[in-house]
PDB file of N, CA and C in Angstrom:
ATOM      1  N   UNK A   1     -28.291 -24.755  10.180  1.00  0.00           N
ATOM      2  CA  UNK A   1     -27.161 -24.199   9.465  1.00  0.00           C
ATOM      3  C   UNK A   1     -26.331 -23.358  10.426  1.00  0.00           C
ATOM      4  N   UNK A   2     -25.268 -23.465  10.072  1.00  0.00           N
ATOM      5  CA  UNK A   2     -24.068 -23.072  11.114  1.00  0.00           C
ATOM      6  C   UNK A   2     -23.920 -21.031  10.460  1.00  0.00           C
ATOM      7  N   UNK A   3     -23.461 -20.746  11.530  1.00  0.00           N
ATOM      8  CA  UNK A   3     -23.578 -18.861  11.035  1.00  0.00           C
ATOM      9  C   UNK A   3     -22.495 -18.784  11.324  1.00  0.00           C
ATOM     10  N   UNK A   4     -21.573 -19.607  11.836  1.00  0.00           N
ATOM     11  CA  UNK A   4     -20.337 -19.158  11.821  1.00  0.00           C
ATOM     12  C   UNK A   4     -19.320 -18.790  10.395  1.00  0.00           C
ATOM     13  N   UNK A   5     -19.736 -19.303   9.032  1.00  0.00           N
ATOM     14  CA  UNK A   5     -19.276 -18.882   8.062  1.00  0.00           C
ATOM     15  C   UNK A   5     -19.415 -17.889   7.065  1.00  0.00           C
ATOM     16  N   UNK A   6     -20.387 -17.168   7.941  1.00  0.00           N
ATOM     17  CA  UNK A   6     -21.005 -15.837   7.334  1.00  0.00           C
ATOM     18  C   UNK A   6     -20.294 -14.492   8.594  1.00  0.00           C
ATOM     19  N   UNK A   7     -19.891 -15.101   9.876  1.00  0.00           N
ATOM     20  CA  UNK A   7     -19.070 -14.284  10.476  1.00  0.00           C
ATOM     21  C   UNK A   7     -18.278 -14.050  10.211  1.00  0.00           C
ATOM     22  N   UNK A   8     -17.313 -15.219   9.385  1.00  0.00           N
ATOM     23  CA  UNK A   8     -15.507 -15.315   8.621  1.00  0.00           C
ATOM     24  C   UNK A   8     -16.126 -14.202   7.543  1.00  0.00           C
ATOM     25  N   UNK A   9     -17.006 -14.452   6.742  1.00  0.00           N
ATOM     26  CA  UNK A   9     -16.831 -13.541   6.188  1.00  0.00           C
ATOM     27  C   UNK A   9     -17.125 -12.158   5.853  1.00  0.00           C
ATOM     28  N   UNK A  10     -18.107 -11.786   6.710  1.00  0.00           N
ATOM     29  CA  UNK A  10     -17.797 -10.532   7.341  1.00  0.00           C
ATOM     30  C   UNK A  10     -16.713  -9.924   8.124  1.00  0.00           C
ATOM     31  N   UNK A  11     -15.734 -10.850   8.845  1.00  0.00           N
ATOM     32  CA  UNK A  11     -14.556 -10.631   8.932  1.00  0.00           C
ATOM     33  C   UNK A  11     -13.420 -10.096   7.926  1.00  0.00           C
ATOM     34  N   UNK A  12     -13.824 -10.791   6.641  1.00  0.00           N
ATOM     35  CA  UNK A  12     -12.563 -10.941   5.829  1.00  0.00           C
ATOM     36  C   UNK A  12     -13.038  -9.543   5.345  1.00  0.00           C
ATOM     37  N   UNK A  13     -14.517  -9.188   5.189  1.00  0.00           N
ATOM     38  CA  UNK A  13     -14.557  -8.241   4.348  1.00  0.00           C
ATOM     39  C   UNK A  13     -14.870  -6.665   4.965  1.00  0.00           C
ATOM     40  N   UNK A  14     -14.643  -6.693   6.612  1.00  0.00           N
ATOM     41  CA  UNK A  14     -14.067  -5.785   7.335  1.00  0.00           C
ATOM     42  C   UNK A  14     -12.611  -5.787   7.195  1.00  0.00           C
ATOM     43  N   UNK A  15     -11.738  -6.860   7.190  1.00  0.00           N
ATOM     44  CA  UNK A  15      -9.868  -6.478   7.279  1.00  0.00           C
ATOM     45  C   UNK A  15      -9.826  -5.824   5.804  1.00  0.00           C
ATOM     46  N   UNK A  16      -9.921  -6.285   5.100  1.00  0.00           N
ATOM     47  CA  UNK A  16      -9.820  -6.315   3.417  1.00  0.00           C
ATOM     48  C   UNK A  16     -10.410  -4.493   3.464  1.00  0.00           C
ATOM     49  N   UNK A  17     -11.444  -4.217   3.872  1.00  0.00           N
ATOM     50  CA  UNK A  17     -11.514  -2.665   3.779  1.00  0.00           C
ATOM     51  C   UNK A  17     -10.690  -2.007   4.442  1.00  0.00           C
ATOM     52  N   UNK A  18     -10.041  -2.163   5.642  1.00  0.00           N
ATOM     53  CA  UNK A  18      -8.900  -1.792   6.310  1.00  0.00           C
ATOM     54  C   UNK A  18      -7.615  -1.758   5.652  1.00  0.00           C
ATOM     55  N   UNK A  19      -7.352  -2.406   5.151  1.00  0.00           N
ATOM     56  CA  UNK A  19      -6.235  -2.731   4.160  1.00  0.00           C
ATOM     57  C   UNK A  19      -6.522  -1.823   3.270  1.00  0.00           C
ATOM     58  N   UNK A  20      -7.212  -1.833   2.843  1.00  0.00           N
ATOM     59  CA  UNK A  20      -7.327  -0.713   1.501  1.00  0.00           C
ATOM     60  C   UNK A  20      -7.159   0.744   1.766  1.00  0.00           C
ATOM     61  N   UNK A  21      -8.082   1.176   3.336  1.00  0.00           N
ATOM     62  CA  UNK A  21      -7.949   2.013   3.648  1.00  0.00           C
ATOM     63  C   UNK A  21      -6.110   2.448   3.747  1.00  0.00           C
ATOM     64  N   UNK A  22      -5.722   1.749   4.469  1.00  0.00           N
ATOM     65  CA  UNK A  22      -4.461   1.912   4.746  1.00  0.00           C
ATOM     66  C   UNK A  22      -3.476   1.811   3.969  1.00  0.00           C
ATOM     67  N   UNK A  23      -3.766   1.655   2.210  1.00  0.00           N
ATOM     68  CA  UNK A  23      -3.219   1.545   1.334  1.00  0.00           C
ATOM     69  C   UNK A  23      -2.973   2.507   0.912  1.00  0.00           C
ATOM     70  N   UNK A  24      -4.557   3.377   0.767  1.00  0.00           N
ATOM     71  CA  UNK A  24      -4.735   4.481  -0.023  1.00  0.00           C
ATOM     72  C   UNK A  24      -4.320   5.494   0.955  1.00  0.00           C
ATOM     73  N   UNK A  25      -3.801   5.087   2.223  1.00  0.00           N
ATOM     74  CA  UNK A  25      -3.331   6.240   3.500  1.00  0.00           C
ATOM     75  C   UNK A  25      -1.858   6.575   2.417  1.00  0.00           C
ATOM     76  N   UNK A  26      -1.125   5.387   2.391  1.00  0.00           N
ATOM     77  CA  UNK A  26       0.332   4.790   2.117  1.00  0.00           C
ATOM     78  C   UNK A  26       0.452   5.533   0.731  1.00  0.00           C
ATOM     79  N   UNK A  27      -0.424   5.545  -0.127  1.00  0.00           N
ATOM     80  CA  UNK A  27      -0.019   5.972  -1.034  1.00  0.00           C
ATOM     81  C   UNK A  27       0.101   7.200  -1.319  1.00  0.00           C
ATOM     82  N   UNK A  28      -0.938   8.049  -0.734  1.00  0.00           N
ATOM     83  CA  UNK A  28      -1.149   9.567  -0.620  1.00  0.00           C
ATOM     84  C   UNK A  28       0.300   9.915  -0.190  1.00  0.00           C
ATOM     85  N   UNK A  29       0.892   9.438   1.542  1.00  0.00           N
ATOM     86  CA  UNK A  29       1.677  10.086   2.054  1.00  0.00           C
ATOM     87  C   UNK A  29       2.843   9.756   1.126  1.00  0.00           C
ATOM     88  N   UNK A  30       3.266   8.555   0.476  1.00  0.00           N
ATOM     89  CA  UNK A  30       4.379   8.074   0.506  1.00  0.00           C
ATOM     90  C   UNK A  30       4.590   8.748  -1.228  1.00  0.00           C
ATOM     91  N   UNK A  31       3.646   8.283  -2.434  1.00  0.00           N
ATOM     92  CA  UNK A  31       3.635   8.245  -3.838  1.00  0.00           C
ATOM     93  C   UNK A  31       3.623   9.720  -3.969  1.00  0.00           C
ATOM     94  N   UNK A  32       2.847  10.187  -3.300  1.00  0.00           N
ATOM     95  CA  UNK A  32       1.981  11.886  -3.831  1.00  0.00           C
ATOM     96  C   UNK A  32       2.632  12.695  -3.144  1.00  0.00           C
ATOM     97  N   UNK A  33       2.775  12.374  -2.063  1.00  0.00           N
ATOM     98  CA  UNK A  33       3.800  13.295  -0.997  1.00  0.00           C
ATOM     99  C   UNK A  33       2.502  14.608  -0.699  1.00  0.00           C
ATOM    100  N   UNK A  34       1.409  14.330  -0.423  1.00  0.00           N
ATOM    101  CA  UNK A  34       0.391  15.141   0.135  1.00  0.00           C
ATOM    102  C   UNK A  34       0.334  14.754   1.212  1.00  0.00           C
ATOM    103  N   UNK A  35      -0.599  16.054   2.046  1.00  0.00           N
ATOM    104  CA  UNK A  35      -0.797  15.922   3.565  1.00  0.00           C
ATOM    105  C   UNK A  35      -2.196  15.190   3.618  1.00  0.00           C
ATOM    106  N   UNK A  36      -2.679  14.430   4.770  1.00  0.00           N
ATOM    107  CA  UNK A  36      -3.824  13.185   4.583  1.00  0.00           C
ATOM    108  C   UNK A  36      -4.838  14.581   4.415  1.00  0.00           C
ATOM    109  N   UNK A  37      -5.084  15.737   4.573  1.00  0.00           N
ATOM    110  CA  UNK A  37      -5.846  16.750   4.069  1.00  0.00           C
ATOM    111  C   UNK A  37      -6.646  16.788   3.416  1.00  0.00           C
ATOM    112  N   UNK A  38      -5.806  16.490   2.118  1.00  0.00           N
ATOM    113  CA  UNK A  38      -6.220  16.457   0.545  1.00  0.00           C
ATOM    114  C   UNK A  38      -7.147  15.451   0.023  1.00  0.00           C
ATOM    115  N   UNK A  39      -6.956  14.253   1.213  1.00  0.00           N
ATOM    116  CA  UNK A  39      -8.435  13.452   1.225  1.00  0.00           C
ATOM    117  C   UNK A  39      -9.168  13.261   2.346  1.00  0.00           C
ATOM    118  N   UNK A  40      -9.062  14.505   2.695  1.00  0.00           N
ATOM    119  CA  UNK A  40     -10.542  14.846   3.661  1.00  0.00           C
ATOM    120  C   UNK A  40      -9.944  14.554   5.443  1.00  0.00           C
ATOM    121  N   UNK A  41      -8.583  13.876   5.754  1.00  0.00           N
ATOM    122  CA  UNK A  41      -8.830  13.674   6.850  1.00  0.00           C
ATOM    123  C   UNK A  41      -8.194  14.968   7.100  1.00  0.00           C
ATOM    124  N   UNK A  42      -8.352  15.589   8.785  1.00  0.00           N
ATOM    125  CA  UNK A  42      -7.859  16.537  10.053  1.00  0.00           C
ATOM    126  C   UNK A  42      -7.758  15.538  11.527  1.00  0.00           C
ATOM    127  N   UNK A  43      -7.012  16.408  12.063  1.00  0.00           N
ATOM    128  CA  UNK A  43      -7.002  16.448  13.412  1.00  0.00           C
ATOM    129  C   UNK A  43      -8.495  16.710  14.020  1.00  0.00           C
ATOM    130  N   UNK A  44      -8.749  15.487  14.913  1.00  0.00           N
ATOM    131  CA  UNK A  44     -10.096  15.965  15.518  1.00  0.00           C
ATOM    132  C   UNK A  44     -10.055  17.186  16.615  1.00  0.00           C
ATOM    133  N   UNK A  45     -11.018  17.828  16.290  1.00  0.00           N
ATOM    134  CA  UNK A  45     -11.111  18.855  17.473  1.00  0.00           C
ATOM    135  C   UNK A  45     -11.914  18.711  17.832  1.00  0.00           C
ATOM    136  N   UNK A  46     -11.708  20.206  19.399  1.00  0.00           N
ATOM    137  CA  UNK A  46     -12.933  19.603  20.478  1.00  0.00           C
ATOM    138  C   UNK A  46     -14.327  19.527  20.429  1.00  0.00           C
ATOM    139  N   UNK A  47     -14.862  19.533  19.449  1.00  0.00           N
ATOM    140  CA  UNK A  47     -16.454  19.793  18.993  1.00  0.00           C
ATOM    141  C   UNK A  47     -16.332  18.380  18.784  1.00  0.00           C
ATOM    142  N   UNK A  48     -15.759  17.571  17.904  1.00  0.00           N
ATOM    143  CA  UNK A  48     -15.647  16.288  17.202  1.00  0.00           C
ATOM    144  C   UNK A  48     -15.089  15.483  18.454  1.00  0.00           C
ATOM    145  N   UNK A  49     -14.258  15.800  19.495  1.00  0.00           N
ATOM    146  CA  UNK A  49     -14.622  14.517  20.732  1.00  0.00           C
ATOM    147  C   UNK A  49     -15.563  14.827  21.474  1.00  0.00           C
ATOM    148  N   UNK A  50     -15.982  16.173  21.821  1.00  0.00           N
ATOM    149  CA  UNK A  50     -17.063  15.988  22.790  1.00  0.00           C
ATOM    150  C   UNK A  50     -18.378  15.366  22.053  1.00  0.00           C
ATOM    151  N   UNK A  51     -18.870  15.595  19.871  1.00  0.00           N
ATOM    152  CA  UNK A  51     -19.805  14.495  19.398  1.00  0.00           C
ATOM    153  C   UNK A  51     -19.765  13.097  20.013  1.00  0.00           C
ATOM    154  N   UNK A  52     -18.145  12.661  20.012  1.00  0.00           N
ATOM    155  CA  UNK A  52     -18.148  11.198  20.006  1.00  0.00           C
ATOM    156  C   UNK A  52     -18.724  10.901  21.756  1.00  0.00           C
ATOM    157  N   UNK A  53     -17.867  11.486  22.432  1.00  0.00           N
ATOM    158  CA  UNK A  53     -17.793  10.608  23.940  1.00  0.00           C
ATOM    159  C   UNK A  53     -18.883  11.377  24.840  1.00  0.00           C
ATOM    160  N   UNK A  54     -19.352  12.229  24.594  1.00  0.00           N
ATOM    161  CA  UNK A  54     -20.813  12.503  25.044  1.00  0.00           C
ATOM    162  C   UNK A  54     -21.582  11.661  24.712  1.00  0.00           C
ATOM    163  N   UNK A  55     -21.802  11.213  23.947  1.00  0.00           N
ATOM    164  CA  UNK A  55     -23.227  10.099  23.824  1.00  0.00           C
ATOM    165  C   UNK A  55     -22.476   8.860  24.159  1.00  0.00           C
ATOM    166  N   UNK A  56     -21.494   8.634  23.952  1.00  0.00           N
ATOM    167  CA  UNK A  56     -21.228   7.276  24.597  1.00  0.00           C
ATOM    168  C   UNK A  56     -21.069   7.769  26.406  1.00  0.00           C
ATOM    169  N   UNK A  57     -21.128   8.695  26.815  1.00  0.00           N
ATOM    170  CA  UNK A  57     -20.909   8.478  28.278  1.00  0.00           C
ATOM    171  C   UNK A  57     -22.205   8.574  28.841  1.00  0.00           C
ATOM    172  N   UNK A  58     -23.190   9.530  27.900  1.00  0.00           N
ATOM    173  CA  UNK A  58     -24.648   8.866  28.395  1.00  0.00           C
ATOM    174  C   UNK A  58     -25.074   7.773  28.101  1.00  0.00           C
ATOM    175  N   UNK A  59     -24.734   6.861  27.155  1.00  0.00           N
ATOM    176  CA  UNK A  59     -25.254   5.769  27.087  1.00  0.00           C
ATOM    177  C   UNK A  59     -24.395   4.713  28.160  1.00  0.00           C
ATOM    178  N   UNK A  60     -23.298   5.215  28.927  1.00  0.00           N
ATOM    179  CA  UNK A  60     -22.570   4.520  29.895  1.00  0.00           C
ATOM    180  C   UNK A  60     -21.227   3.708  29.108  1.00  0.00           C
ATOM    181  N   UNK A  61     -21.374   3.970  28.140  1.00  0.00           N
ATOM    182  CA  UNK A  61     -19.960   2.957  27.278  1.00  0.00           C
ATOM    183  C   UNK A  61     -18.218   3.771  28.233  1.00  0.00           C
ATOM    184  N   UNK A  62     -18.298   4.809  28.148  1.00  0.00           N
ATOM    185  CA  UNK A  62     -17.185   5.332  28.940  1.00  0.00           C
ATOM    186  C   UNK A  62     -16.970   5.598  30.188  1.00  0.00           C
TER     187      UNK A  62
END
């Protein structure tokens, strides 16, 4: 059996959450006229990049 049609659709159903995400971005800023705040997102700060790219630079990804 071929696995390539279980990749499409894990594909479709990674874009399809993207989309949504970016819906519910669209609607906040555009319908509600709120700052992305109000559902949880900020500006990352430096505690929150040095989480991310510290472990990826020990694991060598950066």
């Amino acid at each position: 059996m071929d696995a390539r049609p279980a990749a499409v659709v894990t594909d479709l159903v990674l874009v399809s959450r993207w989309i949504a995400g970016a819906l519910l971005l669209g609607l906040v800023l555009a319908a509600e006229r709120r700052p992305l705040s109000s559902v949880g997102l900020h500006a990352p700060r430096g505690r929150d990049v040095l989480a991310t790219v510290g472990p990826a630079a020990a694991r060598g990804g950066v």
